[in-house]
C-alpha atoms as a PDB file:
ATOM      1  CA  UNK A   1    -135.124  84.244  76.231  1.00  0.00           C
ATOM      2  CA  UNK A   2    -134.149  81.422  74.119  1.00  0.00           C
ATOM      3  CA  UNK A   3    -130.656  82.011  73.961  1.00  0.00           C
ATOM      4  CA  UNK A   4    -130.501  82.767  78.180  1.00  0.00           C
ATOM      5  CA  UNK A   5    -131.995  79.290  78.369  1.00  0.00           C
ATOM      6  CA  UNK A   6    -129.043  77.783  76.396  1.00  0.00           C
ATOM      7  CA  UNK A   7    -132.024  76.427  73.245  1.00  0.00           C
ATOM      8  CA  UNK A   8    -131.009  76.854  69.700  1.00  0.00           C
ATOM      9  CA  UNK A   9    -133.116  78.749  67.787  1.00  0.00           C
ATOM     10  CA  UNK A  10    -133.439  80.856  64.193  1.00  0.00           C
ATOM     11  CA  UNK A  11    -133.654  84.192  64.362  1.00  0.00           C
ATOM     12  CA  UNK A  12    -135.530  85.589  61.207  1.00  0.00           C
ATOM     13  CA  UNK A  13    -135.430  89.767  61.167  1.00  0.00           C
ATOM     14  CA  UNK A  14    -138.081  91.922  60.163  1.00  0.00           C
ATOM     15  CA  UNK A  15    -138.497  95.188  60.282  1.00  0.00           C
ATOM     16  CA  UNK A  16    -141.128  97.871  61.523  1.00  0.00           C
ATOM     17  CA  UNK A  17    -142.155  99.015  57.826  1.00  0.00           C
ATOM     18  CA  UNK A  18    -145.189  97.965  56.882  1.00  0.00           C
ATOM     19  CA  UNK A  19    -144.753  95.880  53.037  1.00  0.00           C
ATOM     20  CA  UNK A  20    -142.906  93.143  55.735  1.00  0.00           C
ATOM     21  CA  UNK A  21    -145.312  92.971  58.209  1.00  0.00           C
ATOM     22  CA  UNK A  22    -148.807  93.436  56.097  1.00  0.00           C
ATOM     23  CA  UNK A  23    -147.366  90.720  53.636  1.00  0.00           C
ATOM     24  CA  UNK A  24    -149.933  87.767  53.178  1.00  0.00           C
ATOM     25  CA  UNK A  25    -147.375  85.483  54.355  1.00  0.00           C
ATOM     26  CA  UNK A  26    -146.389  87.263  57.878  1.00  0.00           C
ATOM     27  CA  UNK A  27    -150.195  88.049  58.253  1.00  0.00           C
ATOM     28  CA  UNK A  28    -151.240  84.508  58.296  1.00  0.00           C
ATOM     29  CA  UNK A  29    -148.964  83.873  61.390  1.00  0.00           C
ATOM     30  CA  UNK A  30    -149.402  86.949  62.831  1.00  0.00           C
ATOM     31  CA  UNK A  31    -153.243  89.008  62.050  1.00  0.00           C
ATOM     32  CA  UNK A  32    -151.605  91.902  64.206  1.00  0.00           C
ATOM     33  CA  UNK A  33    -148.986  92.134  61.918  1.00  0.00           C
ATOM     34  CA  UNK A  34    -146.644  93.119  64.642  1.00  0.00           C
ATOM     35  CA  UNK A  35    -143.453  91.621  66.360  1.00  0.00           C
ATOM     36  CA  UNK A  36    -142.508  89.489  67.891  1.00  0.00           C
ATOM     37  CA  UNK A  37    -143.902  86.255  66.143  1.00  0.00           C
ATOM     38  CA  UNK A  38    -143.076  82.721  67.341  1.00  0.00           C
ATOM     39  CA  UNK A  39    -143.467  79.907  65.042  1.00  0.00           C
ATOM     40  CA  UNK A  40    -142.106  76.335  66.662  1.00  0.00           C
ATOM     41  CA  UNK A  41    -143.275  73.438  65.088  1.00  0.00           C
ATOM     42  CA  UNK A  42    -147.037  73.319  64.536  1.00  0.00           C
ATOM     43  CA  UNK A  43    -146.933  76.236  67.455  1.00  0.00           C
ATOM     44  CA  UNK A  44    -147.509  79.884  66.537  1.00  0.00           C
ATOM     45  CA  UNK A  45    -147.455  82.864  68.986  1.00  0.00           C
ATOM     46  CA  UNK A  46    -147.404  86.908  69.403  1.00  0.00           C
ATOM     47  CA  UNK A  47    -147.148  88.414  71.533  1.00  0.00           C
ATOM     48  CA  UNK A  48    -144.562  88.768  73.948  1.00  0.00           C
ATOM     49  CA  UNK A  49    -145.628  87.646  77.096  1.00  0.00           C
ATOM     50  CA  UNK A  50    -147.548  85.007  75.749  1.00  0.00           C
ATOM     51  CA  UNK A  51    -144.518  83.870  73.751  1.00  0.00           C
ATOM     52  CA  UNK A  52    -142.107  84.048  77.619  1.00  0.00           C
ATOM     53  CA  UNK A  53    -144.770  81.778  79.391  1.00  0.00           C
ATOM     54  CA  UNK A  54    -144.978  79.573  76.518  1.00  0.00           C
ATOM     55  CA  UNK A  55    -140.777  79.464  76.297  1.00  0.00           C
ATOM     56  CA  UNK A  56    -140.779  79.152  79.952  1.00  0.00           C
ATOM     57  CA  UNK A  57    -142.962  75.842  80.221  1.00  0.00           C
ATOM     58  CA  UNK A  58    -141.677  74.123  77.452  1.00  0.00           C
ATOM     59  CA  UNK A  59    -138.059  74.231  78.727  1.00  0.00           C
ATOM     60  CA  UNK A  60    -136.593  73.426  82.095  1.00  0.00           C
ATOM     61  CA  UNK A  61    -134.705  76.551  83.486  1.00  0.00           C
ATOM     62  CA  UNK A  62    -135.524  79.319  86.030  1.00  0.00           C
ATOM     63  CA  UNK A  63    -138.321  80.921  84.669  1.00  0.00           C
ATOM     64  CA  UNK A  64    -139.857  76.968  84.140  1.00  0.00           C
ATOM     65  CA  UNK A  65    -142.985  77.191  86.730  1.00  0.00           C
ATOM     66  CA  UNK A  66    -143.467  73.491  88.639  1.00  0.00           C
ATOM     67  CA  UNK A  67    -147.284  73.843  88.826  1.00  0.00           C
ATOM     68  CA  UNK A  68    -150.845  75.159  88.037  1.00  0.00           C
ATOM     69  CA  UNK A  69    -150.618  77.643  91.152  1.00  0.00           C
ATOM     70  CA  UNK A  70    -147.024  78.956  90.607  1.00  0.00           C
ATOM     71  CA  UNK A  71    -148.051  79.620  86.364  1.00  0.00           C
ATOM     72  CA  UNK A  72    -151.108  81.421  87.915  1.00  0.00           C
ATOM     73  CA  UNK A  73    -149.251  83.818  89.676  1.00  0.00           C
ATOM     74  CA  UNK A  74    -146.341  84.160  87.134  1.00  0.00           C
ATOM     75  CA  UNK A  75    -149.039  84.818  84.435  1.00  0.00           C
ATOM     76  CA  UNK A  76    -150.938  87.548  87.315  1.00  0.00           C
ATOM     77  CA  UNK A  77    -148.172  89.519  87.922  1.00  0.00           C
ATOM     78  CA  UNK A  78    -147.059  89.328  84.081  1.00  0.00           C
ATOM     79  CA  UNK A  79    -149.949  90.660  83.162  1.00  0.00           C
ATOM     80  CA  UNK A  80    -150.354  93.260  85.994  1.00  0.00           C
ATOM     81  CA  UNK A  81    -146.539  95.047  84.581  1.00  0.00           C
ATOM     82  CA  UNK A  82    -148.558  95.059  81.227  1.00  0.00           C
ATOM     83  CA  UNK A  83    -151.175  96.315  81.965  1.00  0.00           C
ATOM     84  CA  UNK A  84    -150.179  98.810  85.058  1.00  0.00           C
ATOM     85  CA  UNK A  85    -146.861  99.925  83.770  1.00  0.00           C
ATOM     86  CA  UNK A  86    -146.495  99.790  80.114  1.00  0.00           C
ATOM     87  CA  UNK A  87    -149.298 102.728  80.014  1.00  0.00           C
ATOM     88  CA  UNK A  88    -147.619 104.591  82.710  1.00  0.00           C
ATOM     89  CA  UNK A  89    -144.181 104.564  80.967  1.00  0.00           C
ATOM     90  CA  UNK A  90    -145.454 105.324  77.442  1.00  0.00           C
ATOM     91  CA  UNK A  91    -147.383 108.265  79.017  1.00  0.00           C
ATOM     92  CA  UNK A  92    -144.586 109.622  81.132  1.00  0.00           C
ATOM     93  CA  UNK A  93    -142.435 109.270  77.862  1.00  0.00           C
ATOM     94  CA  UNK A  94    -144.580 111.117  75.883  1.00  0.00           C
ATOM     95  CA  UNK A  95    -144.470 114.038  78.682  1.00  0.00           C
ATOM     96  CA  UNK A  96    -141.195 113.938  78.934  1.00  0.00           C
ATOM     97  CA  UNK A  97    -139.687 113.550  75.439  1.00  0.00           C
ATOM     98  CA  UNK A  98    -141.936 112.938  72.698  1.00  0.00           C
ATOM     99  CA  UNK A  99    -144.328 115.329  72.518  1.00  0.00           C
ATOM    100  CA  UNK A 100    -144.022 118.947  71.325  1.00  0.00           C
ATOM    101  CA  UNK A 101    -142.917 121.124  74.204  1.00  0.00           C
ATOM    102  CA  UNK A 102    -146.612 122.972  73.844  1.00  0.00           C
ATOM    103  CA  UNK A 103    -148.192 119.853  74.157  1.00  0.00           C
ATOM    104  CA  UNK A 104    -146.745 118.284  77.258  1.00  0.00           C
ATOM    105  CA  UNK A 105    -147.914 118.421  80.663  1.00  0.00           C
ATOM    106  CA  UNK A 106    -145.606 118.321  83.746  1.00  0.00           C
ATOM    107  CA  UNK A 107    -148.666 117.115  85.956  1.00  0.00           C
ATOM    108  CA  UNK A 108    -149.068 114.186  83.845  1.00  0.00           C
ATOM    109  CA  UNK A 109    -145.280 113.458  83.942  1.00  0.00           C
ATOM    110  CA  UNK A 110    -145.260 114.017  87.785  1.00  0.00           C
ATOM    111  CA  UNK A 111    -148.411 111.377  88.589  1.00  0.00           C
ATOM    112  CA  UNK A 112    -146.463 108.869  86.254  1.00  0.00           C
ATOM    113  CA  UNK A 113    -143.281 108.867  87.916  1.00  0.00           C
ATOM    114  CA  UNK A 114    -145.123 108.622  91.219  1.00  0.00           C
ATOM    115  CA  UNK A 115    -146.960 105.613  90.235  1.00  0.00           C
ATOM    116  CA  UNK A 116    -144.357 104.365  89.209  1.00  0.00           C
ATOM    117  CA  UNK A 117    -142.150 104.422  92.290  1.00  0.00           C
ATOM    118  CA  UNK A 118    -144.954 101.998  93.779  1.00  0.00           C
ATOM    119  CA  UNK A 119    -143.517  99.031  92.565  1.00  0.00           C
ATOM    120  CA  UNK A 120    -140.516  98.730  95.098  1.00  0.00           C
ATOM    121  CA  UNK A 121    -144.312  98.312  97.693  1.00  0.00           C
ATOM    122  CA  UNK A 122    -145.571  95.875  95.029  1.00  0.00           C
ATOM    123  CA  UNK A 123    -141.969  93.697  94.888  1.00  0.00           C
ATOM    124  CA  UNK A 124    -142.713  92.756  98.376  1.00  0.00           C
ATOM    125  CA  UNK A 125    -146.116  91.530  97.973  1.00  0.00           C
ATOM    126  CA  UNK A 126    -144.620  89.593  94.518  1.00  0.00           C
ATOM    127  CA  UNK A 127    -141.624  87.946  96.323  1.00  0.00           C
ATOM    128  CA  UNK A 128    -144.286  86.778  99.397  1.00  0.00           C
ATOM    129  CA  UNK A 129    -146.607  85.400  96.641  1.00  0.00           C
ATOM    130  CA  UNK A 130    -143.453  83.237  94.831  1.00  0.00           C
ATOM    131  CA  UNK A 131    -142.167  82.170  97.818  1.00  0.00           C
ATOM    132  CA  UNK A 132    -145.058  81.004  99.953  1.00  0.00           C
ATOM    133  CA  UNK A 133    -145.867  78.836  96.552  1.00  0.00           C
ATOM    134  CA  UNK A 134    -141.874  77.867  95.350  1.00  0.00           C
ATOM    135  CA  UNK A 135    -141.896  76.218  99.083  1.00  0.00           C
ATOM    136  CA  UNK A 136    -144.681  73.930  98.563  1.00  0.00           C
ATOM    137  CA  UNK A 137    -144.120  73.033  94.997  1.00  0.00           C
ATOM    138  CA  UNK A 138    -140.432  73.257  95.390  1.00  0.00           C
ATOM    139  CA  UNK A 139    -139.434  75.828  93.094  1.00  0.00           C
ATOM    140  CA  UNK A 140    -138.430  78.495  93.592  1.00  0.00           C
ATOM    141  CA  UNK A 141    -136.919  80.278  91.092  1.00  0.00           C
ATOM    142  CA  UNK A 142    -140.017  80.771  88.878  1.00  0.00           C
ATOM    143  CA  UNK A 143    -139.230  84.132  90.155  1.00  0.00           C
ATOM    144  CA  UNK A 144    -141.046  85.324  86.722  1.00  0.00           C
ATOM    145  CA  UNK A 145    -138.541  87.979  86.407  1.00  0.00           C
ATOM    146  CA  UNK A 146    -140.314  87.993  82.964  1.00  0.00           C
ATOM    147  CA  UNK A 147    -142.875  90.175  84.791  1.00  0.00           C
ATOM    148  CA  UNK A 148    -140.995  92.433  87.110  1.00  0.00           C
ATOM    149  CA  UNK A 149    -138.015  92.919  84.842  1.00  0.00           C
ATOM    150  CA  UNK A 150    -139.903  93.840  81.934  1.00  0.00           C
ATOM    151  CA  UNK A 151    -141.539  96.837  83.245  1.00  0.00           C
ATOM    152  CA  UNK A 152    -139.330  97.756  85.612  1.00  0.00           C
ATOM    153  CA  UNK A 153    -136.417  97.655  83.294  1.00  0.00           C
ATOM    154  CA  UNK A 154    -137.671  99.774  80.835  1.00  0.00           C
ATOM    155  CA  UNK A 155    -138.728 102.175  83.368  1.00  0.00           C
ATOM    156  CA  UNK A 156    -134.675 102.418  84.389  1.00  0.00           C
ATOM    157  CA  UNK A 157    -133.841 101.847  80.626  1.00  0.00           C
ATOM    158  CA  UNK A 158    -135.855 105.596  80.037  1.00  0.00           C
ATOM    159  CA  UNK A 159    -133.862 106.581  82.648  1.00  0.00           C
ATOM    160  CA  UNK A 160    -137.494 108.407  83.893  1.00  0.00           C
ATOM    161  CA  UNK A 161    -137.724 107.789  87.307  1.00  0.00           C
ATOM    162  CA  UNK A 162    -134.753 107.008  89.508  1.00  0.00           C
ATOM    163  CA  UNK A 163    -133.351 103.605  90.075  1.00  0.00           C
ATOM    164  CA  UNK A 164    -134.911 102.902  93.780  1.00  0.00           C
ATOM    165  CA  UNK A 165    -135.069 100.367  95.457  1.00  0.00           C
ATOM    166  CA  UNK A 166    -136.843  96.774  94.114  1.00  0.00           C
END
């Protein structure tokens, strides 16, 4: 996100195995000891959508929200594609691909990819929501693709369900 926005930043690797990210040091700015970790200044963050809404208010740009009521609904529908799609995919995923044949269920596949076709009914409802609020504060283009992209993109990404409409 930093690098869309034009900001410099350091990018500092780590991998997945576990002596990097249970190391003292990594688990004092992260307890989780997951990725992704931001540390800026005295200011340090996991998690990614925290770390997007953070990045987005501290630096004019698109995804910058103008007011209270516009970060309220980019941080409801963020959390909504967290919360109602990352299961879904990771589910559907594991039906489709990474379980042993035996142990996979078409049914489960089949109500995944079904719930997951709702969003193209949900985009409408998101779009309203931004641009009822971008017209009175005057912004519009807190779009907070960080949201809808994220899940949606990684549905198409899986290449799971079919691109449909968005």
């Amino acid at each position: 996100m930093l690098e869309e926005m034009g900001e410099q930043y350091q990018l500092i690797e780590k991998s997945t195995r576990a002596d990097e990210l249970q190391s003292a040091e990594y688990l004092r700015l992260n307890p989780n000891a997951r990725i992704p970790t931001l540390v800026d200044s005295d200011v340090v963050l996991w998690e990614s959508m925290a770390i997007n809404l953070y990045l987005a208010q501290k630096y004019e740009g698109p995804m910058h929200c103008g007011g209270p009521k516009l970060l309220g609904l980019a941080a409801q529908w963020s959390f909504w594609a967290m919360l109602e799609m990352e299961g879904l995919l990771l589910d559907l995923l594991q039906h489709r691909a990474l379980l042993p044949e035996f142990a996979r269920d078409a049914s489960y596949a089949e109500r995944d990819e079904l719930l997951l076709r709702k969003p193209a009914m949900w985009k409408a409802s998101f779009d309203r929501s931004f641009d009822e609020v971008g017209r009175e504060e005057g912004k519009r283009d807190c779009h907070v693709d960080l949201a809808d992209t994220a899940a949606v993109s990684r549905r198409d990404a899986f290449g799971i369900c079919p691109r449909g409409p968005r």
